[in-house]
PDB file of N, CA and C in Angstrom:
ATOM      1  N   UNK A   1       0.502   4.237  -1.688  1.00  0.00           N
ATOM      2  CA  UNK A   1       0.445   4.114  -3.118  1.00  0.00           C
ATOM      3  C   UNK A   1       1.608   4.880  -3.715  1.00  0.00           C
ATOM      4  N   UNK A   2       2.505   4.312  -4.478  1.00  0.00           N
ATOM      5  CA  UNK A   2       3.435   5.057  -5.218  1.00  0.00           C
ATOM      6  C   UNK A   2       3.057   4.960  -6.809  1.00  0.00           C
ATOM      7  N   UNK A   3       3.166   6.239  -7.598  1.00  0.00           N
ATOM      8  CA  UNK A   3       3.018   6.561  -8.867  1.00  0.00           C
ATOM      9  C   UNK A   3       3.979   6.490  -9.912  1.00  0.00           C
ATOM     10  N   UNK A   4       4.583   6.139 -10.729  1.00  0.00           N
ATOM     11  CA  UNK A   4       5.713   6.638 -11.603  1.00  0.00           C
ATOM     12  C   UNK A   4       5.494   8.371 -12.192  1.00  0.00           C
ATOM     13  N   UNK A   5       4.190   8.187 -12.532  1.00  0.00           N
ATOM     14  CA  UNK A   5       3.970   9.186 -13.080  1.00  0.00           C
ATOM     15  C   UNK A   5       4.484  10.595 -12.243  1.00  0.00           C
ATOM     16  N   UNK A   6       4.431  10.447 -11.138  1.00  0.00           N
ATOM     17  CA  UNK A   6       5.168  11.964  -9.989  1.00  0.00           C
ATOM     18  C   UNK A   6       5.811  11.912 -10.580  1.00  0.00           C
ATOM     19  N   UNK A   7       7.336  10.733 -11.261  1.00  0.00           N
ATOM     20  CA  UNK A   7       8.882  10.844 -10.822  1.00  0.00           C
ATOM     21  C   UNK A   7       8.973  11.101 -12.610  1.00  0.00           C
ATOM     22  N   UNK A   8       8.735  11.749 -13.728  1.00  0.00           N
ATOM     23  CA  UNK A   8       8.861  11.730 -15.035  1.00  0.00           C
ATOM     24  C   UNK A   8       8.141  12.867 -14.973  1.00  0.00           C
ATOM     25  N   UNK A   9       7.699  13.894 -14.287  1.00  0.00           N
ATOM     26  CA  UNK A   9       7.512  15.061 -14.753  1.00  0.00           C
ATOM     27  C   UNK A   9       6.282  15.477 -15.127  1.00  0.00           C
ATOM     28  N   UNK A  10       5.228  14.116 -15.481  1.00  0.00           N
ATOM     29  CA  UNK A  10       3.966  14.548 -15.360  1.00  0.00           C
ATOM     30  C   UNK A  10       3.003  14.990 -14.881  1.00  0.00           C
ATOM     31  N   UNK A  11       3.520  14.790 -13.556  1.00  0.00           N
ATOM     32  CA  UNK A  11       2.523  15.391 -12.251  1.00  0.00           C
ATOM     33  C   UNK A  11       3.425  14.879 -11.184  1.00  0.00           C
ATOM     34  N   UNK A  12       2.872  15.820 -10.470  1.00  0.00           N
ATOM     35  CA  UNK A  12       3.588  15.483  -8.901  1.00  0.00           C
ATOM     36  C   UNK A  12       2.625  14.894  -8.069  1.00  0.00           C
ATOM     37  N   UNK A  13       3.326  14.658  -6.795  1.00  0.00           N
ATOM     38  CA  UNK A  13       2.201  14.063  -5.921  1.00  0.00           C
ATOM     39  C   UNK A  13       1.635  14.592  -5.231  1.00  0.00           C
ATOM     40  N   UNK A  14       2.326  15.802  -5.381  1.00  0.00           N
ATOM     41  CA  UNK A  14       1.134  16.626  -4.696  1.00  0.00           C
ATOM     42  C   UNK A  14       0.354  17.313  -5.212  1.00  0.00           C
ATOM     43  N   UNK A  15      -0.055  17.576  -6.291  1.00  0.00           N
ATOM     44  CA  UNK A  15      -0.899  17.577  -7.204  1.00  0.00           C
ATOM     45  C   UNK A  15      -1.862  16.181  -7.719  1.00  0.00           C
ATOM     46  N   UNK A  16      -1.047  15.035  -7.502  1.00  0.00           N
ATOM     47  CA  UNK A  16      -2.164  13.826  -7.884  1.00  0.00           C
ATOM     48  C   UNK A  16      -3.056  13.879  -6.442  1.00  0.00           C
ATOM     49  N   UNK A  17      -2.442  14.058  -5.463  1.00  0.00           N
ATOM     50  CA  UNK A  17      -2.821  13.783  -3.802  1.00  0.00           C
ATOM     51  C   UNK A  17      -4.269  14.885  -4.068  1.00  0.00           C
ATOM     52  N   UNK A  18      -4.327  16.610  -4.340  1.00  0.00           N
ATOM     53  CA  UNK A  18      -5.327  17.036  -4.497  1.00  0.00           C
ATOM     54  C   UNK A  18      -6.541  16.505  -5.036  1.00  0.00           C
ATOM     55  N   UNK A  19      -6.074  15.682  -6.634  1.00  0.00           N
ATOM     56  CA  UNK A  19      -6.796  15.429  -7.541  1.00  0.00           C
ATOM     57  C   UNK A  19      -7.363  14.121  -6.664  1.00  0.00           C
ATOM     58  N   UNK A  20      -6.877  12.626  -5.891  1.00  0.00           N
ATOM     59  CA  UNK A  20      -7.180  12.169  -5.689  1.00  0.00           C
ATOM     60  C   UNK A  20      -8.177  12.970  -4.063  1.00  0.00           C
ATOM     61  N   UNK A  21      -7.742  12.929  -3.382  1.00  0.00           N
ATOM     62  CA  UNK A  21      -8.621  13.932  -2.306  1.00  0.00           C
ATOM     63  C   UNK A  21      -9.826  14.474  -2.690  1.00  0.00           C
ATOM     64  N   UNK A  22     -10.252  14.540  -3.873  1.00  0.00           N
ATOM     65  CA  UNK A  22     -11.826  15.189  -4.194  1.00  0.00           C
ATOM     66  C   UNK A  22     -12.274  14.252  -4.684  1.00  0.00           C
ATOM     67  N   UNK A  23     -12.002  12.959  -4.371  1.00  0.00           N
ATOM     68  CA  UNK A  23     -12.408  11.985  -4.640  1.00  0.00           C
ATOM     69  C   UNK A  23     -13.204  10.819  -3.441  1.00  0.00           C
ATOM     70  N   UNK A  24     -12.496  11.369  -2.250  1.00  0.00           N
ATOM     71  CA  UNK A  24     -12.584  10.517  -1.426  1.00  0.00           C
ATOM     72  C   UNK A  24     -13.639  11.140  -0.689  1.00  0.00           C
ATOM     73  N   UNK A  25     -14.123  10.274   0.781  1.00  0.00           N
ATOM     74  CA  UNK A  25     -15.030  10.915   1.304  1.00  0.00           C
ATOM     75  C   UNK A  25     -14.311  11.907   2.198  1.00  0.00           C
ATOM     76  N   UNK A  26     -15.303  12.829   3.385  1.00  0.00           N
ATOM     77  CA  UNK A  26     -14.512  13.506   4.343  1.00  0.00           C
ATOM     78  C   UNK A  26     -14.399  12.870   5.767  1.00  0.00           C
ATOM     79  N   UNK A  27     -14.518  11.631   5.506  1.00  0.00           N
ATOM     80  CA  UNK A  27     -13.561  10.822   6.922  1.00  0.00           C
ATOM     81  C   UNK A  27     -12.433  10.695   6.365  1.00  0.00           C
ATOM     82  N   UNK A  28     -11.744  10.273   5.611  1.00  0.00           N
ATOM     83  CA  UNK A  28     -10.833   9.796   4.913  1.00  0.00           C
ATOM     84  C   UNK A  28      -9.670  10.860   4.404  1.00  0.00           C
ATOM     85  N   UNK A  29      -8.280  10.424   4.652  1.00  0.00           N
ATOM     86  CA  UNK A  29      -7.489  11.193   4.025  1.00  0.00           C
ATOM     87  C   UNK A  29      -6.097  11.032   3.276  1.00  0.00           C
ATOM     88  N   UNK A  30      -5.786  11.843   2.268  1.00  0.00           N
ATOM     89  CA  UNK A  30      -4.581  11.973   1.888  1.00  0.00           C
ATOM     90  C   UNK A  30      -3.442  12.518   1.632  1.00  0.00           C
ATOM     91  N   UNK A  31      -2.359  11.981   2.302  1.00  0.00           N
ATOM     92  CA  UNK A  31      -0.723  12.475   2.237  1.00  0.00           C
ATOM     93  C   UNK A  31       0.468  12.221   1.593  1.00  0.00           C
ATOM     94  N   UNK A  32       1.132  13.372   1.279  1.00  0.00           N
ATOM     95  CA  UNK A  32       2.182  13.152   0.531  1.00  0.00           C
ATOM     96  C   UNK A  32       3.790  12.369   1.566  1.00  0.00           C
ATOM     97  N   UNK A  33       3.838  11.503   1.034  1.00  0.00           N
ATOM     98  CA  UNK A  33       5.157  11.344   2.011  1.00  0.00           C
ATOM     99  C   UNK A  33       6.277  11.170   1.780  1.00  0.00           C
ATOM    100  N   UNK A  34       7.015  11.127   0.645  1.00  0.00           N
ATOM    101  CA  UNK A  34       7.913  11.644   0.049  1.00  0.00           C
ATOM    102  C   UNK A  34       7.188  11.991  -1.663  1.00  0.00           C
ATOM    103  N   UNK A  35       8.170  11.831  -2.023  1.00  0.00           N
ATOM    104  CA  UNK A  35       7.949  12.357  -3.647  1.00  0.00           C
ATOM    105  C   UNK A  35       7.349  11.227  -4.460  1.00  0.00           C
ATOM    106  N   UNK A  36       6.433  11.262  -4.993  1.00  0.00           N
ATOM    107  CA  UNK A  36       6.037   9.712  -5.722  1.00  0.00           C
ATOM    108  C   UNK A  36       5.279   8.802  -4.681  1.00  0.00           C
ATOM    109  N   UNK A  37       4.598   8.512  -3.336  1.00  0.00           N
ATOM    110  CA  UNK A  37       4.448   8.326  -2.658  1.00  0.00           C
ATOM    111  C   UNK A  37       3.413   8.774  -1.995  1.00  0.00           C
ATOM    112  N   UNK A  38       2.319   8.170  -2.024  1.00  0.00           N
ATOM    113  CA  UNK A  38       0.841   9.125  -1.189  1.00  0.00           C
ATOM    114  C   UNK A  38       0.321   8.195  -0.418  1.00  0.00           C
ATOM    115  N   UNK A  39      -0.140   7.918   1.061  1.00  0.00           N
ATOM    116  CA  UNK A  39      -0.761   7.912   1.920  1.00  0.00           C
ATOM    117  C   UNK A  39      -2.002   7.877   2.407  1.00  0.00           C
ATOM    118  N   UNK A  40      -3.269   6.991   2.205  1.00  0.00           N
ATOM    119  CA  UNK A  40      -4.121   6.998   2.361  1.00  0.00           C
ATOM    120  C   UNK A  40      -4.895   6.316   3.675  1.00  0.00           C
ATOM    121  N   UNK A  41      -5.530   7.282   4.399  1.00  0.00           N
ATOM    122  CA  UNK A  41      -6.109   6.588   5.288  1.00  0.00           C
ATOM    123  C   UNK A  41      -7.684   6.276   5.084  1.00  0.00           C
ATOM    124  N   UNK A  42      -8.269   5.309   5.092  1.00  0.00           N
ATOM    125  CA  UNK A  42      -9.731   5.160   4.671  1.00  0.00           C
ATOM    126  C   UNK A  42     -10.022   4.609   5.885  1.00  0.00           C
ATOM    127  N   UNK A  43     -10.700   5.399   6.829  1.00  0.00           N
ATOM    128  CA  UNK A  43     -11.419   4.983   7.644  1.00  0.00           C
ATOM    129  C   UNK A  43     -13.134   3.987   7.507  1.00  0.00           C
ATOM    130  N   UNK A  44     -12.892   3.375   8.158  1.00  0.00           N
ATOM    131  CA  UNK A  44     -14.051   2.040   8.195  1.00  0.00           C
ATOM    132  C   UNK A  44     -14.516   1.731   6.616  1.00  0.00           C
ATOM    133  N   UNK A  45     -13.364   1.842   5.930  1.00  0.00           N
ATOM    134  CA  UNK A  45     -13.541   0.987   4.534  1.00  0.00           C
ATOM    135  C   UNK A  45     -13.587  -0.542   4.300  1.00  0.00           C
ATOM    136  N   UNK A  46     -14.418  -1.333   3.862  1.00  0.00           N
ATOM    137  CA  UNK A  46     -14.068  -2.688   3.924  1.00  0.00           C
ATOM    138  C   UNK A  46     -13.044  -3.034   3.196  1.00  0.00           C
ATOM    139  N   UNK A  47     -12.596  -4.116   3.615  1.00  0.00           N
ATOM    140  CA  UNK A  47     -11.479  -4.270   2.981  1.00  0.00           C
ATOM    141  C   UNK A  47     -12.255  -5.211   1.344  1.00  0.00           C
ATOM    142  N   UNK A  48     -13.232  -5.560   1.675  1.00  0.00           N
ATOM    143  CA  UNK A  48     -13.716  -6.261  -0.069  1.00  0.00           C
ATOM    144  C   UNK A  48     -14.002  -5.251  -1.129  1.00  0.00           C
ATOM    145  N   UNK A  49     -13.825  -3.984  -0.911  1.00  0.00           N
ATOM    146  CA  UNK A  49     -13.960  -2.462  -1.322  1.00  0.00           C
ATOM    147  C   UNK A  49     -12.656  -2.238  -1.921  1.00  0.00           C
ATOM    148  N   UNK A  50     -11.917  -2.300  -1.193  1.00  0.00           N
ATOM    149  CA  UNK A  50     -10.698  -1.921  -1.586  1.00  0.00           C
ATOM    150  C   UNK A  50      -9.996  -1.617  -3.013  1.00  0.00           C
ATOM    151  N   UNK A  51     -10.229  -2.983  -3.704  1.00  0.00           N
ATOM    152  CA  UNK A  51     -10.076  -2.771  -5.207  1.00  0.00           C
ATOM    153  C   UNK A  51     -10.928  -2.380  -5.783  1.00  0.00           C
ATOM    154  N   UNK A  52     -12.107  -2.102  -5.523  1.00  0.00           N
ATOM    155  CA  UNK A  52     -12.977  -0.742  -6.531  1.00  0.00           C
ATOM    156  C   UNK A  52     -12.396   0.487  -5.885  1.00  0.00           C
ATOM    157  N   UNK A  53     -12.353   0.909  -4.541  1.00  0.00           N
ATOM    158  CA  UNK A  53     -11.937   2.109  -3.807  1.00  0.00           C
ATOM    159  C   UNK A  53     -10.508   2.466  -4.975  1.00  0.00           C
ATOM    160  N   UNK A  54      -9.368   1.813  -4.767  1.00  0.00           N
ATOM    161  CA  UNK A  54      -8.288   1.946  -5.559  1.00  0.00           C
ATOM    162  C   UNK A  54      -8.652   2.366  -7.128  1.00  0.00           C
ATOM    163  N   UNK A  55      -9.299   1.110  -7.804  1.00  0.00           N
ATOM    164  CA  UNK A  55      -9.600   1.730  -9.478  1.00  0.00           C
ATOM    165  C   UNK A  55     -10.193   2.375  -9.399  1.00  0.00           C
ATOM    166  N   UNK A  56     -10.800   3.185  -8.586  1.00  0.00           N
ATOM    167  CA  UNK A  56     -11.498   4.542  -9.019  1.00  0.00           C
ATOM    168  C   UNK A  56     -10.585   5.761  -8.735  1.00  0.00           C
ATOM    169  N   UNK A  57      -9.850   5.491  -8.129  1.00  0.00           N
ATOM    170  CA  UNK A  57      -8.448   6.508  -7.248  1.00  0.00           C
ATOM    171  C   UNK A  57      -7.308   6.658  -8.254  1.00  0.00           C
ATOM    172  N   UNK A  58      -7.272   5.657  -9.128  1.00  0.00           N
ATOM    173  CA  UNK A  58      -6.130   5.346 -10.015  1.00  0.00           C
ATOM    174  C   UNK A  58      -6.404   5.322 -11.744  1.00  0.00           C
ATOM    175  N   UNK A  59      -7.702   5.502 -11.743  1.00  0.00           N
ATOM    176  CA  UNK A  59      -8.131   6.238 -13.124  1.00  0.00           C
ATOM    177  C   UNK A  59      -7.112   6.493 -14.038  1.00  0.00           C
ATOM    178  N   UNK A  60      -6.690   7.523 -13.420  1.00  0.00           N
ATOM    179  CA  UNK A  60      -5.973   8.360 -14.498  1.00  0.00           C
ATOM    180  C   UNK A  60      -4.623   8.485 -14.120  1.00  0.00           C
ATOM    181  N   UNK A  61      -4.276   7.740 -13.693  1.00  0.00           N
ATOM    182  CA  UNK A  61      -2.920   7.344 -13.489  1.00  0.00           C
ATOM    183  C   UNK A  61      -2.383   6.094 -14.070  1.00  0.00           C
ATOM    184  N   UNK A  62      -0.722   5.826 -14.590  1.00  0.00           N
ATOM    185  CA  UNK A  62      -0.455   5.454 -15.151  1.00  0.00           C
ATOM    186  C   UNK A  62       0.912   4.796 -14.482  1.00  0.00           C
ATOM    187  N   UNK A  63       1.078   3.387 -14.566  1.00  0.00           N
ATOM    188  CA  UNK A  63       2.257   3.001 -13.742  1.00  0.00           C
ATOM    189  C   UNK A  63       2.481   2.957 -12.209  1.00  0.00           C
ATOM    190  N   UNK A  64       1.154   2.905 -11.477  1.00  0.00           N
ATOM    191  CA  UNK A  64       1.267   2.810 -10.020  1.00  0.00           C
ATOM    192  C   UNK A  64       1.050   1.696  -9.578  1.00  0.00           C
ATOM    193  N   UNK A  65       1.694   1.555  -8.035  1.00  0.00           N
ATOM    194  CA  UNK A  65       1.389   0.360  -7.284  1.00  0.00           C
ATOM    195  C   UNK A  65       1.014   0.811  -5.608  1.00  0.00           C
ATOM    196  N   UNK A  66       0.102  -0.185  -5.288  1.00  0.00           N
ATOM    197  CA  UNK A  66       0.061   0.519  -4.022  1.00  0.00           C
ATOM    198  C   UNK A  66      -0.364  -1.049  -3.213  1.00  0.00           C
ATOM    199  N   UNK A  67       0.093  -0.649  -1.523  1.00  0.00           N
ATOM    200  CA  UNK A  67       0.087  -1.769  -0.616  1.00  0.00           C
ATOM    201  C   UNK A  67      -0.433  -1.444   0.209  1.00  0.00           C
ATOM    202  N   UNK A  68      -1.260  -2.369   1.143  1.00  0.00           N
ATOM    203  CA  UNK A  68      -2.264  -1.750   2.612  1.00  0.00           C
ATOM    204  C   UNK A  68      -2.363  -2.435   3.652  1.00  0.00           C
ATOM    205  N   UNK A  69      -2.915  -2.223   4.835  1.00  0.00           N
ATOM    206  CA  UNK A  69      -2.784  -3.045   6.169  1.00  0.00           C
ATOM    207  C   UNK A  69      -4.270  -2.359   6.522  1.00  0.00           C
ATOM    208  N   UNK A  70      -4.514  -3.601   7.323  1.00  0.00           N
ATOM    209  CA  UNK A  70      -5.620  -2.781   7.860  1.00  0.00           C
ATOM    210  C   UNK A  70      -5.938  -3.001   9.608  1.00  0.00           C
ATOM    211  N   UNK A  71      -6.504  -2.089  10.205  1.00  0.00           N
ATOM    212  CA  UNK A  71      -6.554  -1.884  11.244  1.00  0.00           C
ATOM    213  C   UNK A  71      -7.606  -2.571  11.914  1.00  0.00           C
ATOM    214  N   UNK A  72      -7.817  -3.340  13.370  1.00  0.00           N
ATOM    215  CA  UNK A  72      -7.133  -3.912  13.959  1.00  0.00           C
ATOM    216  C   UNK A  72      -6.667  -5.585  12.801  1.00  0.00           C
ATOM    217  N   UNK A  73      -7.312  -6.238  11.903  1.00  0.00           N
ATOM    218  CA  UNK A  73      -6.981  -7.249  10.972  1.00  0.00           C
ATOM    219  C   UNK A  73      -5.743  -7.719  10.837  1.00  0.00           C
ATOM    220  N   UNK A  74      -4.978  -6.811  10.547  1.00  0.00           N
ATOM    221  CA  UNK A  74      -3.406  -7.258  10.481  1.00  0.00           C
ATOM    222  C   UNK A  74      -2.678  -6.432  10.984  1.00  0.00           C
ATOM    223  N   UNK A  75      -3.003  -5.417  11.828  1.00  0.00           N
ATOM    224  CA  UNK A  75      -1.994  -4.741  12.716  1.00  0.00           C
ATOM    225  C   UNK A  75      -2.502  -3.964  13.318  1.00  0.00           C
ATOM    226  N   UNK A  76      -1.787  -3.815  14.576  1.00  0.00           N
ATOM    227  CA  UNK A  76      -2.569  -2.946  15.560  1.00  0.00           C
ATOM    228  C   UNK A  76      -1.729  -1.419  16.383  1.00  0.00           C
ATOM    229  N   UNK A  77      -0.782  -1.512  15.488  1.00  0.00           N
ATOM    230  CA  UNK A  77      -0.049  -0.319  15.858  1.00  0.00           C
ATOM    231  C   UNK A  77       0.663   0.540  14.166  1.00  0.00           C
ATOM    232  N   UNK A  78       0.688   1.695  14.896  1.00  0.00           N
ATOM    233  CA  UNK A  78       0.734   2.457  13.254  1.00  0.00           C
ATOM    234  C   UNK A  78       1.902   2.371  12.503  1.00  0.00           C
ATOM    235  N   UNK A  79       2.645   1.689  13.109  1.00  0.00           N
ATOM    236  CA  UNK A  79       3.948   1.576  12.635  1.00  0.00           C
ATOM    237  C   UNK A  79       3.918   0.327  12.117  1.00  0.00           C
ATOM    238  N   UNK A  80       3.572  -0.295  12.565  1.00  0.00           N
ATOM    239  CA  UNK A  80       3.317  -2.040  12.151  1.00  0.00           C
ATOM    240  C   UNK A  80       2.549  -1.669  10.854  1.00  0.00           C
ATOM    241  N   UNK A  81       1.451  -1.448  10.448  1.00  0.00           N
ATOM    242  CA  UNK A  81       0.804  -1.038   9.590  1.00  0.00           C
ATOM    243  C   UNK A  81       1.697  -0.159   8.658  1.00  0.00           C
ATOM    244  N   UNK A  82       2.618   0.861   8.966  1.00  0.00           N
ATOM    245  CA  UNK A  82       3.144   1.682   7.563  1.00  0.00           C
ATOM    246  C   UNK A  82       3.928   0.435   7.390  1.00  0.00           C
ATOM    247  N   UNK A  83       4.779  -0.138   8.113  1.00  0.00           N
ATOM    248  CA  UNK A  83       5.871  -1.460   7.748  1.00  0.00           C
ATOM    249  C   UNK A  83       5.158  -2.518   6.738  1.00  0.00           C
ATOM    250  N   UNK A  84       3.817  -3.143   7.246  1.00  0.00           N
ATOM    251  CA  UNK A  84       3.136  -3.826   6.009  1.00  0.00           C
ATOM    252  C   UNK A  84       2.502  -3.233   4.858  1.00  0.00           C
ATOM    253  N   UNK A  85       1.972  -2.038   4.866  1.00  0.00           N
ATOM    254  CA  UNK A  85       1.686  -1.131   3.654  1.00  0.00           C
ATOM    255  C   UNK A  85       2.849  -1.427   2.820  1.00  0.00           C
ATOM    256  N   UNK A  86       4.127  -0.514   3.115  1.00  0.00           N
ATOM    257  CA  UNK A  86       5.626  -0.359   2.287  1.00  0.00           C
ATOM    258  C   UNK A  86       6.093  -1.690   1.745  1.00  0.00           C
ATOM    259  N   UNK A  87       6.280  -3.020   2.429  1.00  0.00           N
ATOM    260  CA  UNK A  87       5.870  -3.966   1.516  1.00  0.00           C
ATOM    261  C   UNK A  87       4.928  -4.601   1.077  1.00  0.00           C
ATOM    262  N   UNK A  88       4.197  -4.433   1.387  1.00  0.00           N
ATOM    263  CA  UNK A  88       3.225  -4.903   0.238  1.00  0.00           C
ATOM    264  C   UNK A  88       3.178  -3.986  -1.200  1.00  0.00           C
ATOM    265  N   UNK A  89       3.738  -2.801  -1.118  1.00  0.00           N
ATOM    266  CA  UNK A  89       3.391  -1.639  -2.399  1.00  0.00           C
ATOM    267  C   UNK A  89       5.071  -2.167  -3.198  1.00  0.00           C
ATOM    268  N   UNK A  90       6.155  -2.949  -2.173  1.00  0.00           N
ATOM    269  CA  UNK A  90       7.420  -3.081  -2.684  1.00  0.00           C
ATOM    270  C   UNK A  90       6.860  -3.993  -3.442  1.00  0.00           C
ATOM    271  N   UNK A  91       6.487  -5.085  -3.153  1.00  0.00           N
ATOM    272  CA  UNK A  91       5.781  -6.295  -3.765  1.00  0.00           C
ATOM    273  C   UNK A  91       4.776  -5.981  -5.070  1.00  0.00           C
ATOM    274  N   UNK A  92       4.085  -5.077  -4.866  1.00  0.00           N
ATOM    275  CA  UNK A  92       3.419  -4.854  -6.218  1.00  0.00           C
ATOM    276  C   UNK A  92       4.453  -3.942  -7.262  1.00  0.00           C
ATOM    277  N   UNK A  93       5.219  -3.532  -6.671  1.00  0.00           N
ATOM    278  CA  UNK A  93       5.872  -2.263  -7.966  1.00  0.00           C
ATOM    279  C   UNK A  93       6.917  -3.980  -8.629  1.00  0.00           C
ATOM    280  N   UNK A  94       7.089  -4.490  -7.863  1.00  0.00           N
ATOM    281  CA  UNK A  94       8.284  -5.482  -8.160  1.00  0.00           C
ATOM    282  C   UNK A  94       7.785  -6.122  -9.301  1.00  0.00           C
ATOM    283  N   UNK A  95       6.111  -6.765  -9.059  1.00  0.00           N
ATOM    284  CA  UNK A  95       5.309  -7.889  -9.634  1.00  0.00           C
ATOM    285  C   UNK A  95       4.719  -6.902 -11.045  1.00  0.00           C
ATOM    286  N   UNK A  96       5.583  -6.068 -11.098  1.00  0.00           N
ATOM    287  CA  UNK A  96       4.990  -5.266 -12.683  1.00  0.00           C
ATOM    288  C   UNK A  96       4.059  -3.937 -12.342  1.00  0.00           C
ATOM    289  N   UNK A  97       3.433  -3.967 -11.086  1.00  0.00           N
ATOM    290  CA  UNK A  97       3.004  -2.174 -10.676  1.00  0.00           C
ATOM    291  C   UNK A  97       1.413  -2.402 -11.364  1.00  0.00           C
ATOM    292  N   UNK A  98       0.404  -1.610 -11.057  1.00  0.00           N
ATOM    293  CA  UNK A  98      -0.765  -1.404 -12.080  1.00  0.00           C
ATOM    294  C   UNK A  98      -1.746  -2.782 -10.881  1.00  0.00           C
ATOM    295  N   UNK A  99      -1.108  -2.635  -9.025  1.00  0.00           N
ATOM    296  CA  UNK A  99      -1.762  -3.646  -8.164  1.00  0.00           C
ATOM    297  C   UNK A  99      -1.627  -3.211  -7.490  1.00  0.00           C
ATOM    298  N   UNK A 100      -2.763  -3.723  -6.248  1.00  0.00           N
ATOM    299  CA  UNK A 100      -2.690  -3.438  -4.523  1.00  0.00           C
ATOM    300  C   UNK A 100      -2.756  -5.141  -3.907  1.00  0.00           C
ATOM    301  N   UNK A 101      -1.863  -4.989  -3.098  1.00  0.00           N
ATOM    302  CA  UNK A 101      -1.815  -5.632  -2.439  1.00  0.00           C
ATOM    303  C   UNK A 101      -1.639  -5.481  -1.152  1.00  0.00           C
ATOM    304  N   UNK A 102      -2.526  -6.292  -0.331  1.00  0.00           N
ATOM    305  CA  UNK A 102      -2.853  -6.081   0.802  1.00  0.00           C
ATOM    306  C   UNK A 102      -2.229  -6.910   1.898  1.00  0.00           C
ATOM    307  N   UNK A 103      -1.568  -6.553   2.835  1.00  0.00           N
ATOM    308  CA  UNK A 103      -1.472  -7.745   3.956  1.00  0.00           C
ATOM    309  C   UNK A 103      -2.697  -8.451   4.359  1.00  0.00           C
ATOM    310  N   UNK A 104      -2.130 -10.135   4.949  1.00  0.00           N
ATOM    311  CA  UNK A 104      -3.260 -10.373   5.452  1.00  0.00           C
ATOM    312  C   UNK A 104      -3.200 -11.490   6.683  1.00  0.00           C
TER     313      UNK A 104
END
């Protein structure tokens, strides 16, 4: 998931990453991976979840887009998976941002 809001001074991501993290359950986790840029792993989340999981994550945020893969479904190695995450989140920031889109 990338934010605008990190990159304008309103918050960082590592500060949204806390705020989102007390949100989630404790299988589940989140990382900063560059600046503007957070990392979520949701273990055994369905994927028909997903877009409530997200609008509840993205509340209070303003100008984000985020992209996902899911495990074994559309990829089975972790690299394959960050590669379809990163576009799919290129694809939503492109298509106007304020979406997830998912490989499939």
């Amino acid at each position: 998931m990338e934010s605008s809001a990190a990159g304008d001074g309103e918050a960082s991501a590592a500060s949204i990453a806390e705020n989102i993290a007390r949100r989630l359950r404790v299988t589940d986790a989140v990382a900063v991976w560059t600046e503007g840029r957070l990392f979520f792993l949701l273990i055994d989340a369905e994927m028909t979840h997903l877009p409530t999981i997200v609008e509840r994550l993205t509340t209070h945020l303003s100008g984000w887009s985020a992209g996902g893969s899911s495990y074994p479904r559309t990829a089975a190695r972790a690299e394959d998976m960050l590669g379809q995450a990163a576009a799919m989140l290129t694809r939503a920031r492109e298509e106007g941002g304020n979406r997830l889109y998912v490989a499939s």
